[in-house]
C-alpha atoms as a PDB file:
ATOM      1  CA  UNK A   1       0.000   0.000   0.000  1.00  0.00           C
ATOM      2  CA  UNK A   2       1.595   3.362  -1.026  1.00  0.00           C
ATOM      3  CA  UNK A   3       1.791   5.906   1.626  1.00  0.00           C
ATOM      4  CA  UNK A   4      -0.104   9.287   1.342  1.00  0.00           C
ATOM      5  CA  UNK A   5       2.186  12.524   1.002  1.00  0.00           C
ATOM      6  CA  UNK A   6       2.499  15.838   0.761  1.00  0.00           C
ATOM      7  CA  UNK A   7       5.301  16.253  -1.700  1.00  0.00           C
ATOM      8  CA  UNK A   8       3.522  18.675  -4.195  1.00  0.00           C
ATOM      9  CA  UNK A   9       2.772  21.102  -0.897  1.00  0.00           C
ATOM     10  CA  UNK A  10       6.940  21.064  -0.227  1.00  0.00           C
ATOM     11  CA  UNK A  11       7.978  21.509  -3.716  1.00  0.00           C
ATOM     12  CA  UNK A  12       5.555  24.391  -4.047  1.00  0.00           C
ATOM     13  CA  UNK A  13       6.349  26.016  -0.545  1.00  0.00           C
ATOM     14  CA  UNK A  14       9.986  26.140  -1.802  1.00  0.00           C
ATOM     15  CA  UNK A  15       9.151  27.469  -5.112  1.00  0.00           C
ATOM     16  CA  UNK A  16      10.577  25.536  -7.663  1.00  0.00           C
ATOM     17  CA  UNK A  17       9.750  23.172 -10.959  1.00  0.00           C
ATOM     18  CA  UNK A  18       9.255  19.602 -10.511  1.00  0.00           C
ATOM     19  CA  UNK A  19      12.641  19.558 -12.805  1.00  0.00           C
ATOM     20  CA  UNK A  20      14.477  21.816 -10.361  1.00  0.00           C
ATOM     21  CA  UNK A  21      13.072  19.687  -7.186  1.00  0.00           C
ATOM     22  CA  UNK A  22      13.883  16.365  -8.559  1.00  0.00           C
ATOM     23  CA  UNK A  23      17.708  18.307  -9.267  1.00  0.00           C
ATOM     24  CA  UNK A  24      17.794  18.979  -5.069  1.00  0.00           C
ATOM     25  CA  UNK A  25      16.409  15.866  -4.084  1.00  0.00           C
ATOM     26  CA  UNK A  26      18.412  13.852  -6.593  1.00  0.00           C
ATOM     27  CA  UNK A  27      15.673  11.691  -8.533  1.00  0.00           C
ATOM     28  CA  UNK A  28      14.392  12.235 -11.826  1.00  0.00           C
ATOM     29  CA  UNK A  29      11.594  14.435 -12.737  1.00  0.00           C
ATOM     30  CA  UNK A  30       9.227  11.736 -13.631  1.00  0.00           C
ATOM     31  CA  UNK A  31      10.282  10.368  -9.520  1.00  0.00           C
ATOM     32  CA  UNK A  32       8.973  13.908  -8.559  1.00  0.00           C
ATOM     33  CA  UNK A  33       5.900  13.194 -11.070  1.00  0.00           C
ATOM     34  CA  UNK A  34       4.916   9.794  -9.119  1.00  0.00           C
ATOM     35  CA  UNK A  35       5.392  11.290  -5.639  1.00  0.00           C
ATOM     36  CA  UNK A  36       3.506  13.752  -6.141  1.00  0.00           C
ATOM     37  CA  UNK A  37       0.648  11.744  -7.904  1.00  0.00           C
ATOM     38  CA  UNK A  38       0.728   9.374  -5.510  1.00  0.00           C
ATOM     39  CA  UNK A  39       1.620   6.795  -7.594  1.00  0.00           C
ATOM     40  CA  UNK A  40       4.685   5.924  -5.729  1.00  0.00           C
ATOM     41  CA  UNK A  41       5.643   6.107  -1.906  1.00  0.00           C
ATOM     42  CA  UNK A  42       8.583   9.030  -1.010  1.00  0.00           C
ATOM     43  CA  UNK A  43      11.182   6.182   0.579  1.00  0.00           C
ATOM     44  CA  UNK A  44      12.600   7.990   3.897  1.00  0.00           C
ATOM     45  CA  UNK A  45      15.968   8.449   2.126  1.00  0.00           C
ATOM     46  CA  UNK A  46      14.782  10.795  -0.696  1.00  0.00           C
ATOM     47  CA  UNK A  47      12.284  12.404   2.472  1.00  0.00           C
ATOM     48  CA  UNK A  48      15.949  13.120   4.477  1.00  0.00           C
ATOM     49  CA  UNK A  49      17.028  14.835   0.982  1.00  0.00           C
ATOM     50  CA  UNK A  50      13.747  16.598   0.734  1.00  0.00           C
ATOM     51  CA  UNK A  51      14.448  17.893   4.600  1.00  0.00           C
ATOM     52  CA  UNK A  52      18.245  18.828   3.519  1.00  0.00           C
ATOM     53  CA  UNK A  53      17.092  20.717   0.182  1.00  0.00           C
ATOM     54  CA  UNK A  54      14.595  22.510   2.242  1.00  0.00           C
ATOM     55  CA  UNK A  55      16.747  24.018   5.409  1.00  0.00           C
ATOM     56  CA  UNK A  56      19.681  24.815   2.693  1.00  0.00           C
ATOM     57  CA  UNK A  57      16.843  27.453   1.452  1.00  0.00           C
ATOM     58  CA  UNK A  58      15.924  28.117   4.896  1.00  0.00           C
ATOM     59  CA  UNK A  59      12.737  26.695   5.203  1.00  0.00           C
ATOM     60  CA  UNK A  60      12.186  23.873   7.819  1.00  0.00           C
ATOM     61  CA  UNK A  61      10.462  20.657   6.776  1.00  0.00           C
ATOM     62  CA  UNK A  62       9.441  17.695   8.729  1.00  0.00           C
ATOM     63  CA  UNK A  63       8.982  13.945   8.185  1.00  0.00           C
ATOM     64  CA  UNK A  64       5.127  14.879   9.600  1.00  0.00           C
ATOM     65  CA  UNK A  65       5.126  17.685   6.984  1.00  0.00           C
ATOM     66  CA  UNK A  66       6.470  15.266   4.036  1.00  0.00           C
ATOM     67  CA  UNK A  67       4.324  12.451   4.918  1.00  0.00           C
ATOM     68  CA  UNK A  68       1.114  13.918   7.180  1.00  0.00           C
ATOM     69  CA  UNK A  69      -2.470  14.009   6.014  1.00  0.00           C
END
């Protein structure tokens, strides 16, 4: 069962492209594309590099905020 997330929210809060996200995060756009569809669950490694892309543009993201309803 995939696991619900709030990806889109994240990548939108920081302000930049699904090409430019999947760049930080280190995945390929279509990656971004699944997450974000919820097609495909964020694995907690690529949610640590969503959390690292974030506070290097100063904005502070959670596991709870990556993955809460």
């Amino acid at each position: 069962m995939k696991q619900k997330n709030n990806i889109k929210a994240v990548r939108r809060l920081l302000g930049l492209s699904q090409a430019d996200f999947a760049v930080a995060i280190d995945v390929s756009q279509g990656n971004v594309s699944h997450y974000e569809g919820q097609r495909q669950s964020v694995p907690p490694d690529v949610a640590n590099r969503v959390i690292e892309a974030a506070n290097t543009r100063g904005v502070t993201v959670t596991f709870n905020d990556i993955y809460g309803s």
